[in-house]
Structure formats: C-alpha cells, structure tokens
Protein backbone atom coordinates (compact mmCIF):
# COMPACT_ATOMS: atom_id res chain seq x y z
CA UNK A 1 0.00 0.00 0.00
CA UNK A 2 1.53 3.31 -1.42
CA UNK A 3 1.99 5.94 1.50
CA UNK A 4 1.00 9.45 1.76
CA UNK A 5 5.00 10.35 2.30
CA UNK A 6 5.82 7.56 -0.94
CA UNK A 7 3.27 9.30 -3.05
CA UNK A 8 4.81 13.02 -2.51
CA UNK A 9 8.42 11.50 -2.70
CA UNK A 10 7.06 10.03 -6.29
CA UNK A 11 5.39 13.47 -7.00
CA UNK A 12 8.77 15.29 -6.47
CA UNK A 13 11.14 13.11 -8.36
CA UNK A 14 8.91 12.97 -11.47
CA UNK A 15 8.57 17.29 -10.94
CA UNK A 16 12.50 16.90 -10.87
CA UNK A 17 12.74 15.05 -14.10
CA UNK A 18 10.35 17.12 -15.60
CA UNK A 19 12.68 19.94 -14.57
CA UNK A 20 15.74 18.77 -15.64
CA UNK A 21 14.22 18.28 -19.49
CA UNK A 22 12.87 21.87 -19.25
CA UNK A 23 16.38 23.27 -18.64
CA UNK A 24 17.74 21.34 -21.54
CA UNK A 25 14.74 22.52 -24.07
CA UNK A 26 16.36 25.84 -22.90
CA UNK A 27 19.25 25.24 -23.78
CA UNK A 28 18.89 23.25 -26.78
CA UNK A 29 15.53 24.38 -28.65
CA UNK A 30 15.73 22.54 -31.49
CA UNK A 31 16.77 19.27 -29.83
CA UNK A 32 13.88 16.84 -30.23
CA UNK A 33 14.65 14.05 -28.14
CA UNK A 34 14.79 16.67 -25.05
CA UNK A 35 10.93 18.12 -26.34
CA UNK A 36 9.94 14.28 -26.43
CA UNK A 37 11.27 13.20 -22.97
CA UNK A 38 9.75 16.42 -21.89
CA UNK A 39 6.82 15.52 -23.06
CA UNK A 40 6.92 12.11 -21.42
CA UNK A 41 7.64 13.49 -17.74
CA UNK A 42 4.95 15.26 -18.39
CA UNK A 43 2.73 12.84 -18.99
CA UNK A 44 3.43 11.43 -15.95
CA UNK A 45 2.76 13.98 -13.57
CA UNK A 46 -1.18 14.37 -12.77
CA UNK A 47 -1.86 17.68 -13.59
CA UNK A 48 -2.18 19.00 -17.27
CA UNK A 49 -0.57 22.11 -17.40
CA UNK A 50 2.75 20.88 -17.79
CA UNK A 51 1.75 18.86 -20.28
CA UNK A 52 0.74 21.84 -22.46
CA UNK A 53 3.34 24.04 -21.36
CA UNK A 54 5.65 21.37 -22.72
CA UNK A 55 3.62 20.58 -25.91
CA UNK A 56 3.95 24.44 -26.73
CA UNK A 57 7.36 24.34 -26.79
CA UNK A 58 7.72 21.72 -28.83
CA UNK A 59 4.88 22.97 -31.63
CA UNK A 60 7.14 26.47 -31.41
CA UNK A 61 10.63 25.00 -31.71
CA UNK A 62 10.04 22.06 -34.00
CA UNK A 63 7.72 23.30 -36.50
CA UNK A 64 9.53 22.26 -39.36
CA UNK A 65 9.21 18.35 -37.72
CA UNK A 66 5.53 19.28 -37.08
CA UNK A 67 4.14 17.84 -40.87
CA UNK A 68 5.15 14.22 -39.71
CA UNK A 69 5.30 14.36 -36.28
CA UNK A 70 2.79 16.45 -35.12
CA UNK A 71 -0.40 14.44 -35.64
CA UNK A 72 1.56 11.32 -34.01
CA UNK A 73 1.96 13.50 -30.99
CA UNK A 74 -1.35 14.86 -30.65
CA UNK A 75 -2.76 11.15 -30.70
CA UNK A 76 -0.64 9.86 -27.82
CA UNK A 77 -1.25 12.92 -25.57
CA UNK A 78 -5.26 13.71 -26.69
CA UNK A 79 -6.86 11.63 -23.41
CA UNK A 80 -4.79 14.18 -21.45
CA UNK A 81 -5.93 17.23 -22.80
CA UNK A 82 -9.61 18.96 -23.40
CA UNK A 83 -10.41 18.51 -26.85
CA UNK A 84 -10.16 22.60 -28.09
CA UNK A 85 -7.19 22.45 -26.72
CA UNK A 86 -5.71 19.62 -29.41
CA UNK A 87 -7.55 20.73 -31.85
CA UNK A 88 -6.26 24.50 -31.15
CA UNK A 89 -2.49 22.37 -31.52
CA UNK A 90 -3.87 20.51 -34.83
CA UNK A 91 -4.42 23.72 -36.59
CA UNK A 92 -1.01 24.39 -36.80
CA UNK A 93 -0.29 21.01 -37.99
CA UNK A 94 -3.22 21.14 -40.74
CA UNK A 95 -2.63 24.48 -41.90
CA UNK A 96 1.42 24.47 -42.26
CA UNK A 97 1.20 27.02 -39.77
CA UNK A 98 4.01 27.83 -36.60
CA UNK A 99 3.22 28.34 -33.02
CA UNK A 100 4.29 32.08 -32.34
CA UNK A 101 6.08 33.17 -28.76
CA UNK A 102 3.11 34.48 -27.27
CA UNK A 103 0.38 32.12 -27.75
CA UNK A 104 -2.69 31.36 -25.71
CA UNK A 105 -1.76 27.69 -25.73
CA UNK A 106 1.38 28.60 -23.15
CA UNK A 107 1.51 27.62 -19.79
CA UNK A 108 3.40 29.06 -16.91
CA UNK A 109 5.65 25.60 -17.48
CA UNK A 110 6.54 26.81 -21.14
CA UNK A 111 10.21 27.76 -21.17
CA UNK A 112 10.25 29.01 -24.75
CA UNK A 113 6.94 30.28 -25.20
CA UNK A 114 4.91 32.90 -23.28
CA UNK A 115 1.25 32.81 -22.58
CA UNK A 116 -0.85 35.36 -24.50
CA UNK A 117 -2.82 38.07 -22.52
CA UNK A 118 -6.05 37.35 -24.44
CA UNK A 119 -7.88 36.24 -21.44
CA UNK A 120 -11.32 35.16 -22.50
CA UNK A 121 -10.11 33.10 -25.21
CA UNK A 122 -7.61 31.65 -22.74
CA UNK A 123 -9.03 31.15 -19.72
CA UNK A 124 -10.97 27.48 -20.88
CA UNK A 125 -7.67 25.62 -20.52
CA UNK A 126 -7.33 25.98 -16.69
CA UNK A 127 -9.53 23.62 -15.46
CA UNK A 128 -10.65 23.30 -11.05
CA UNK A 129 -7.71 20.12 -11.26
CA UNK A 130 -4.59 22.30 -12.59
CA UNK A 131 -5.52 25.73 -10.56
CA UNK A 132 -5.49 23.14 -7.34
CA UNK A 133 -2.06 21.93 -8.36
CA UNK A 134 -1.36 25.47 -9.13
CA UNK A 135 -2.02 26.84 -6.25
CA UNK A 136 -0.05 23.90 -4.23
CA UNK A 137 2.94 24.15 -5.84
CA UNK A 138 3.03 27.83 -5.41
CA UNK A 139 2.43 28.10 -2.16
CA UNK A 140 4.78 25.52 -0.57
CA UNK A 141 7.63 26.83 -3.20
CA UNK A 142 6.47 30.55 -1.79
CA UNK A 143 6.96 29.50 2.22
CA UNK A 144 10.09 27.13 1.44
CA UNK A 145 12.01 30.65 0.16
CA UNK A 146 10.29 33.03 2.58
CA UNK A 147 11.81 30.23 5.42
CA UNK A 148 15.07 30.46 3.80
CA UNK A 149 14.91 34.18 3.45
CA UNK A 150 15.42 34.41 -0.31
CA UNK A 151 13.73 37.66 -1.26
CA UNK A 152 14.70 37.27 -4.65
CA UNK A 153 12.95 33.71 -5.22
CA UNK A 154 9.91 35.08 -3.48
CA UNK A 155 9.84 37.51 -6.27
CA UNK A 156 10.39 35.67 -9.18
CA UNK A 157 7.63 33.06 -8.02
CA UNK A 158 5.09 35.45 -7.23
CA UNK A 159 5.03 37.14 -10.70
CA UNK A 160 5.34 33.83 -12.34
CA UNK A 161 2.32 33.06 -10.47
CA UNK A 162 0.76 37.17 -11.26
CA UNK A 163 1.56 35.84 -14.80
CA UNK A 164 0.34 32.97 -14.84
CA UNK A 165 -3.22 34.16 -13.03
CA UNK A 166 -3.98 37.09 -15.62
CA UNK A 167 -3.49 34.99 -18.61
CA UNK A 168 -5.25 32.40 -17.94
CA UNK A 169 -7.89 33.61 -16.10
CA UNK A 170 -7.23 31.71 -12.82
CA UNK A 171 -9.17 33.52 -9.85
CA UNK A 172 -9.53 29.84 -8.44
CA UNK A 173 -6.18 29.30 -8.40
CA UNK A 174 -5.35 32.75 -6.95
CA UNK A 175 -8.06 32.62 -4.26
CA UNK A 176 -6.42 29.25 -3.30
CA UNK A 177 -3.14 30.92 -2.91
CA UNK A 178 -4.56 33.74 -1.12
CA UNK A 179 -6.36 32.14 1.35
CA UNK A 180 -3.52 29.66 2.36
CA UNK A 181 -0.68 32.28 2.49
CA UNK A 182 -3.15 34.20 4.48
CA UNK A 183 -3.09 31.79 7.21
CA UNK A 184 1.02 32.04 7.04
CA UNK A 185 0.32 35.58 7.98
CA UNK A 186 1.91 36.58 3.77
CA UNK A 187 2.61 40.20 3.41
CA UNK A 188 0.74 41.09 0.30
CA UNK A 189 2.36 43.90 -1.37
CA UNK A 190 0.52 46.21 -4.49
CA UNK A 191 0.92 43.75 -6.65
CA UNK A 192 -1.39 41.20 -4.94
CA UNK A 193 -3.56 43.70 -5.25
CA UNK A 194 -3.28 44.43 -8.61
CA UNK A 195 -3.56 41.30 -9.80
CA UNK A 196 -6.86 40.29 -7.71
CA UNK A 197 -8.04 43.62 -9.21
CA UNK A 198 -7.04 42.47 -12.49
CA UNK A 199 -8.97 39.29 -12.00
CA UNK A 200 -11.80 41.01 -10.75
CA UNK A 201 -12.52 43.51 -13.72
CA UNK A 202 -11.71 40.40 -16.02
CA UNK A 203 -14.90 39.87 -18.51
CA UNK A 204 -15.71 35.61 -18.05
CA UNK A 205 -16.27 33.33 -21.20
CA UNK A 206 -20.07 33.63 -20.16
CA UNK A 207 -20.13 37.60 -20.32
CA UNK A 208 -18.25 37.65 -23.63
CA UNK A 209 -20.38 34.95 -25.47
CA UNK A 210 -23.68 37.30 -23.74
CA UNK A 211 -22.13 40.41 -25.12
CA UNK A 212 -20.95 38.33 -28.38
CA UNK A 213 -24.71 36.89 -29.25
C-alpha cells in the first residue's frame, strides 16, 4: 500500500525530471529528443498544465518536424488534454502554420513560449484540477524561500504566479493561494492587489459569449 509520504516523494522526483528536461529545451531548442522526454515526464505527472506548457514548446521550436510528427503526438497525448485544446495544436499542424512566442496555448511551465494576454479566449484551458495543483505548488515553493529568506525567489515566483493568473484567467487558483498564504500571515504587497483587481474587472467566457450573441 503506497503511503501518503511515498506518493509526494514520487510526486517530487517525477517534478525533478520534468525539470531537468525543461532546462535542456532551454538550452537546446531545437533538440527533439529533449521536447519528447519532456513531453513524457509530463505525462506522468497528474496535472495538465505541464503537459501543455511542454507541448507548446515543442509545436514552437520544431515546426519544421511538425508535418510528420505532429499528428503522431497529438494522438498519444489527446486523453490528457480537453479537446479545443488539441484541436487549437492541430491547426497548426493542418494548416502548415508555426506556433508564435506568445500564444494562448502557453503555460506558466513553457520555457520558450509565453502565454498570450487574451484572457477570455484563454481562460478554458485551466480547469478546477490544474488551478489546485497550481495553487499547491506555489504556495509551498512561496513558504520554502520566505523560510530560507530568499527575497529574490519570493519575487520571481510570485510574478510567475501574477503571470500565470492574468493569462489564464485563474481567480480559483489565486483565491487558493490567497487564502492559504493568508493563514502564514503573507505580506501582500501592491501587486497582490493588482492582480486580484485584475482578475476582478476580467470579462468571463459567459459575459463575452452574452455580449458576443
């Protein structure tokens, strides 16, 4: 019988590996066996954003592999991902088309790709499942630094996080994170605030497609 402690060491080292294949994508772009293994880690881990995040990359640094690859990819990952999301990654396989750098199908686990501001067209691929995985990861990686006293990591995390929130339309996953650091007694500086404003003022899908009809 698998532990609570075995199932978060498990968590970790597949996090780690999916890690360690990010910073070589970085390094390497073009390198396909790095997007592939990438990939793979991904696939492992239970959330989906990573799995997109990665997938991004991959459609924007391969595109020229994309004409016989791309379709073969799409299959094996497709039970992972909601359907407009695939489909949104077979357009650019059926229409000789490349992923650009900002792109709505970017995740805050892309490394080569950022995620496109257009919030309601966006905000569909966060699902209840990835903002709770969201919001775990960023707090515990949020009070690990602010234990070691690493302003600098705080930072960086929280406007990852800021970043992550406005473009895809995650007030689930920023109430989460609210809420929890709250109880850790988190200074929240402006641009908390901001970005819950942000969030706030923030059409839905269901006011657009009102307004839209």
């Amino acid at each position: 019988m698998r532990t609570q402690t075995s199932i978060r060491s498990e968590f970790y080292e597949l996090r780690k590996s999916f890690r360690y294949f990010s910073r070589l994508v970085k390094i390497t772009p073009n390198n396909e066996r790095y997007h592939i293994e990438r990939i793979q880690s991904a696939m492992r881990l239970e959330q989906n954003e990573p799995l997109q995040g990665a997938l991004a990359d991959y459609f924007f640094a391969c595109w020229y592999l994309m004409p016989t690859t791309g379709n073969d990819i799409l299959q094996r990952v497709s039970k992972r991902l909601n359907t407009w999301v695939v489909d949104d990654f077979r357009h650019f396989v059926n229409q000789g088309d490349y992923l650009p750098n900002i792109t709505k199908l970017a995740t805050r686990w892309s490394v080569l790709v950022t995620p496109s501001m257009d919030v309601p067209s966006h905000q569909m691929y966060v699902g209840k499942d990835d903002a709770s995985w969201v919001a775990k990861d960023v707090c515990q990686r949020l009070l690990i630094a602010k234990q070691a006293e690493d302003e600098s990591k705080i930072a960086q995390i929280e406007q990852e996080f800021f970043t992550h929130c406005v473009a895809c339309h995650d007030r689930m996953g920023f109430m989460m994170v609210w809420f929890e650091l709250s109880k850790n007694h988190w200074q929240f500086h402006s641009d908390w605030e901001k970005c819950r404003q942000e969030l706030i003022f923030t059409p839905t899908t269901a006011q657009v497609d009102k307004k839209d009809i």
